[in-house]
C-alpha atoms as a PDB file:
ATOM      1  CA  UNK A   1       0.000   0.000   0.000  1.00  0.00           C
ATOM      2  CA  UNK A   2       3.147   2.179   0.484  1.00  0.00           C
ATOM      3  CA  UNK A   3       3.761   2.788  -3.119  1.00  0.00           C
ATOM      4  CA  UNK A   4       0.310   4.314  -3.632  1.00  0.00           C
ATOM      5  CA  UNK A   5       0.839   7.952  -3.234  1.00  0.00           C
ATOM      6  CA  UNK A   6      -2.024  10.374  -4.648  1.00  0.00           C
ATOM      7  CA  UNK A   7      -4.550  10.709  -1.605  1.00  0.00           C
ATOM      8  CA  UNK A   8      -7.682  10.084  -3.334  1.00  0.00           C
ATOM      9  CA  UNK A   9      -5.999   6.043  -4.571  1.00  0.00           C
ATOM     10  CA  UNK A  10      -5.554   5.398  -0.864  1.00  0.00           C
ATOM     11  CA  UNK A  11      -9.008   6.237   0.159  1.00  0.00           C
ATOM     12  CA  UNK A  12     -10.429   4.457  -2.766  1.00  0.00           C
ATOM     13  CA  UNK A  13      -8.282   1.557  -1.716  1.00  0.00           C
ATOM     14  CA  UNK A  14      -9.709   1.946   1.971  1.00  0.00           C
ATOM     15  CA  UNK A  15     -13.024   2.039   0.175  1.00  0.00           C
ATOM     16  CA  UNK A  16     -12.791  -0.966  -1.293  1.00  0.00           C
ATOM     17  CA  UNK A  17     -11.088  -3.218   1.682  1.00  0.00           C
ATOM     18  CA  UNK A  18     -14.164  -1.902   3.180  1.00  0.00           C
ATOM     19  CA  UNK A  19     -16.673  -3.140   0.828  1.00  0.00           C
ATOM     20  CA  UNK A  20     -14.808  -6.253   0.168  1.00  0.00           C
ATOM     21  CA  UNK A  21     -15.181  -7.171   4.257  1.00  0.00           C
ATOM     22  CA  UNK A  22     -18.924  -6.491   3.924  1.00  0.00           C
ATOM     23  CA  UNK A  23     -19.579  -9.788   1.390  1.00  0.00           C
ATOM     24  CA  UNK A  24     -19.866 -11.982   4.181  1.00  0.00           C
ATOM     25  CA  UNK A  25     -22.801 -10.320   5.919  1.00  0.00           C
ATOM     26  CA  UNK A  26     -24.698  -9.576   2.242  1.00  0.00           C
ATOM     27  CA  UNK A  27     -27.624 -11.838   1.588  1.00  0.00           C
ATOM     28  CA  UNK A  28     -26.945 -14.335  -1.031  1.00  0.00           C
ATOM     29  CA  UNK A  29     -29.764 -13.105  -3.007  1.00  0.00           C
ATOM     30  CA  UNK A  30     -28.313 -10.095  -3.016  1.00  0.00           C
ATOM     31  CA  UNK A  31     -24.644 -11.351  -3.529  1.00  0.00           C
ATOM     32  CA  UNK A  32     -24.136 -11.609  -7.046  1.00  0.00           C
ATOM     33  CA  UNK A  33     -26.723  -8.832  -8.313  1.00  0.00           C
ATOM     34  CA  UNK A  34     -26.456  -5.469  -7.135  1.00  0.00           C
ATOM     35  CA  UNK A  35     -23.307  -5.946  -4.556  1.00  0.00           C
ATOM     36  CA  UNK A  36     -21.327  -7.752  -7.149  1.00  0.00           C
ATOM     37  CA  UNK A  37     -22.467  -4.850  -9.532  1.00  0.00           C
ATOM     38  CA  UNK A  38     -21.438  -2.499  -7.190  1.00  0.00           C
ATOM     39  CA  UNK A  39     -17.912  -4.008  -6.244  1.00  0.00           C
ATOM     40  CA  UNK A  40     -17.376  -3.508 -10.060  1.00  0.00           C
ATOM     41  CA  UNK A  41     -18.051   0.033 -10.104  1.00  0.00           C
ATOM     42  CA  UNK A  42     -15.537   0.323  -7.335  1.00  0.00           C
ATOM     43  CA  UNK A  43     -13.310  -1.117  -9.195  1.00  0.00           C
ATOM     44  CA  UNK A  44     -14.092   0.754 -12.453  1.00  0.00           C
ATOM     45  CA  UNK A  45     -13.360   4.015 -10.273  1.00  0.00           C
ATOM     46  CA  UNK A  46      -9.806   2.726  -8.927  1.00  0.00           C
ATOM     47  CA  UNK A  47      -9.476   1.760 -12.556  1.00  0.00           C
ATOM     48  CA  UNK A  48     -10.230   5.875 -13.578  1.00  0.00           C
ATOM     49  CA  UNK A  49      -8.114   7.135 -10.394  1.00  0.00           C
ATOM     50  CA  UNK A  50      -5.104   5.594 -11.544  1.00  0.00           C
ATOM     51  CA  UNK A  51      -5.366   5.846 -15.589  1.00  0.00           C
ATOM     52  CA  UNK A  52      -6.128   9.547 -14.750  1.00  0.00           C
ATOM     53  CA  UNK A  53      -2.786   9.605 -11.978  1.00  0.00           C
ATOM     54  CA  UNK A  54      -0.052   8.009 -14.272  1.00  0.00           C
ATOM     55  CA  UNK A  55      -1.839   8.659 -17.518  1.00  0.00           C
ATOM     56  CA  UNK A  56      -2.024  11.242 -20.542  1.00  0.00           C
ATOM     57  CA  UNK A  57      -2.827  14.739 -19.545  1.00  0.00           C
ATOM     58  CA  UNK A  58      -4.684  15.480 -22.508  1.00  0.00           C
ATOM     59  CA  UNK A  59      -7.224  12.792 -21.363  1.00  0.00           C
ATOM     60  CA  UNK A  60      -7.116  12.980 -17.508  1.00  0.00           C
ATOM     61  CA  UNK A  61     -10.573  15.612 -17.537  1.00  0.00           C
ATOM     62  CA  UNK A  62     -12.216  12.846 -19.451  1.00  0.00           C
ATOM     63  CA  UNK A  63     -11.289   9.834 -17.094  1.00  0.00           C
ATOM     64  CA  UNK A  64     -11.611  12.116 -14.102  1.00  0.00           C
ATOM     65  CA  UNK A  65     -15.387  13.098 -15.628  1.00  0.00           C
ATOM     66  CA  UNK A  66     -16.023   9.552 -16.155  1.00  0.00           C
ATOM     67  CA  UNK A  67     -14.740   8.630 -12.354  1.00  0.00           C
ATOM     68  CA  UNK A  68     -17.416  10.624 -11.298  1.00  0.00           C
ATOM     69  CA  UNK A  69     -20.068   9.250 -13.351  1.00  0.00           C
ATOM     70  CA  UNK A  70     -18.858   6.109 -11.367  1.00  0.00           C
ATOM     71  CA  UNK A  71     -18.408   7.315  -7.884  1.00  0.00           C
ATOM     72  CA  UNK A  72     -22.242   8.573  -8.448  1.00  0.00           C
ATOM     73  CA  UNK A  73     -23.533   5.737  -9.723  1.00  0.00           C
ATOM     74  CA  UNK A  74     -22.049   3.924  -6.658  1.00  0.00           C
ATOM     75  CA  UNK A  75     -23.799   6.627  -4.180  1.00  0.00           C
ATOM     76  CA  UNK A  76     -27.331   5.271  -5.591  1.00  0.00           C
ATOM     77  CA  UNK A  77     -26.461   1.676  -5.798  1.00  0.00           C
ATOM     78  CA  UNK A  78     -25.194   2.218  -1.827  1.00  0.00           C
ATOM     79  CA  UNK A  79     -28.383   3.747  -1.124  1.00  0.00           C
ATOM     80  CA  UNK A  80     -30.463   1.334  -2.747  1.00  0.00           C
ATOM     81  CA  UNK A  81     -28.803  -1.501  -0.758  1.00  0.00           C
ATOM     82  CA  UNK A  82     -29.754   0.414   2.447  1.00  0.00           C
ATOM     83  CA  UNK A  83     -33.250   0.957   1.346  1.00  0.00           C
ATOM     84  CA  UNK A  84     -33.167  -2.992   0.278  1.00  0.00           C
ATOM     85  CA  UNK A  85     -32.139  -3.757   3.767  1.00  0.00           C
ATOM     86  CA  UNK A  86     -29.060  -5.225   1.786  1.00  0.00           C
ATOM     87  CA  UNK A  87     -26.867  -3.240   4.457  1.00  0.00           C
ATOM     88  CA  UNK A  88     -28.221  -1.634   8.019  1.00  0.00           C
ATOM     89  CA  UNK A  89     -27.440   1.973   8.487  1.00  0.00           C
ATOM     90  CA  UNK A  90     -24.443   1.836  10.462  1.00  0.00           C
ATOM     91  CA  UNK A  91     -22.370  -0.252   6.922  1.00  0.00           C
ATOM     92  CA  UNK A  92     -24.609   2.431   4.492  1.00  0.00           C
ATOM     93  CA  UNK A  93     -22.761   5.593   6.879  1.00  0.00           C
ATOM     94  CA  UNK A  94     -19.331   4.308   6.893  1.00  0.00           C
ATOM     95  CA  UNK A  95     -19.186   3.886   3.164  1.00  0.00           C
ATOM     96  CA  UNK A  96     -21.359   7.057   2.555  1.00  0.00           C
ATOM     97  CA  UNK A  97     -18.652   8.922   4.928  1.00  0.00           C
ATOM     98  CA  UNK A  98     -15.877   7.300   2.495  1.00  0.00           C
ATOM     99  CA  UNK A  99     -17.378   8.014  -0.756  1.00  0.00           C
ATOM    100  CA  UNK A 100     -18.124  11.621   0.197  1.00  0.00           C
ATOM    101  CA  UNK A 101     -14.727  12.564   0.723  1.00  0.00           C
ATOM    102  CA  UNK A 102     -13.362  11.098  -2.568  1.00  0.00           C
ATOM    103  CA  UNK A 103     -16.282  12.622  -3.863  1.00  0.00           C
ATOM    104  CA  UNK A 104     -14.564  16.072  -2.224  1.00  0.00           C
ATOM    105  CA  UNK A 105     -11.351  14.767  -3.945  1.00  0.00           C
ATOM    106  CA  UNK A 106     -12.610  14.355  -7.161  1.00  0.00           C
ATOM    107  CA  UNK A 107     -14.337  17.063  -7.280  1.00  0.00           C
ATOM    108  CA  UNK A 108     -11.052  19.034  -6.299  1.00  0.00           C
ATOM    109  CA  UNK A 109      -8.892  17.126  -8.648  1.00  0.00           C
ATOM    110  CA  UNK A 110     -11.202  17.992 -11.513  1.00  0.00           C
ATOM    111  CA  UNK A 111     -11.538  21.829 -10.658  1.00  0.00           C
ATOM    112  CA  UNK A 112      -7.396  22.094 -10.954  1.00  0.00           C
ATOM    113  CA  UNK A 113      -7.408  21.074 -14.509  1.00  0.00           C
ATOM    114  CA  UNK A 114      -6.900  23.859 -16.728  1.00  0.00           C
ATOM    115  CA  UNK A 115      -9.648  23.516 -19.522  1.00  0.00           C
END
């Protein structure tokens, strides 16, 4: 984890471990349909994050644009777990808290590009 050094990686990392440690208490209905789906997306984003960190600036607005696309799309599939009783409350506020502040990031991150 050492090696990963822009901010916004690490907390996406934390995000994940987190969501990956939540499988074992998700339904098995609900297993391999929307928090499978969702696990993707999370992994879509890390995907963005780091094509955007290491990658061509000429492109980096685009994948940053598209990272939020993601990260929002997560935010309703989160919330739709919660109001599927999928998660309980205190699961849906931890990774709300976490996906707000790389929201924060992103947000940040895209507002520094030149356009």
């Amino acid at each position: 984890m050492d090696e990963i050094e822009v901010p916004i990686l690490k907390k996406s990392y934390e995000l994940y471990k987190i969501f990956h440690e939540y499988r074992k208490v998700v339904p098995k209905q609900d297993r391999f349909t929307i928090y499978e789906r969702s696990e993707y997306i999370i992994l879509d984003l890390l995907e963005c994050l780091i094509e955007a960190s290491y990658g061509d600036k000429m492109k980096k607005l685009f994948v940053l644009e598209k990272a939020s696309i993601k990260l929002n799309l997560l935010r309703f599939m989160i919330r739709l777990m919660k109001e599927t009783r999928t998660f309980d409350i205190k699961k849906y506020v931890t990774l709300q808290k976490i996906i707000d502040e790389i929201g924060r990031m992103l947000g940040g991150w895209i507002r520094s590009i030149p356009k």
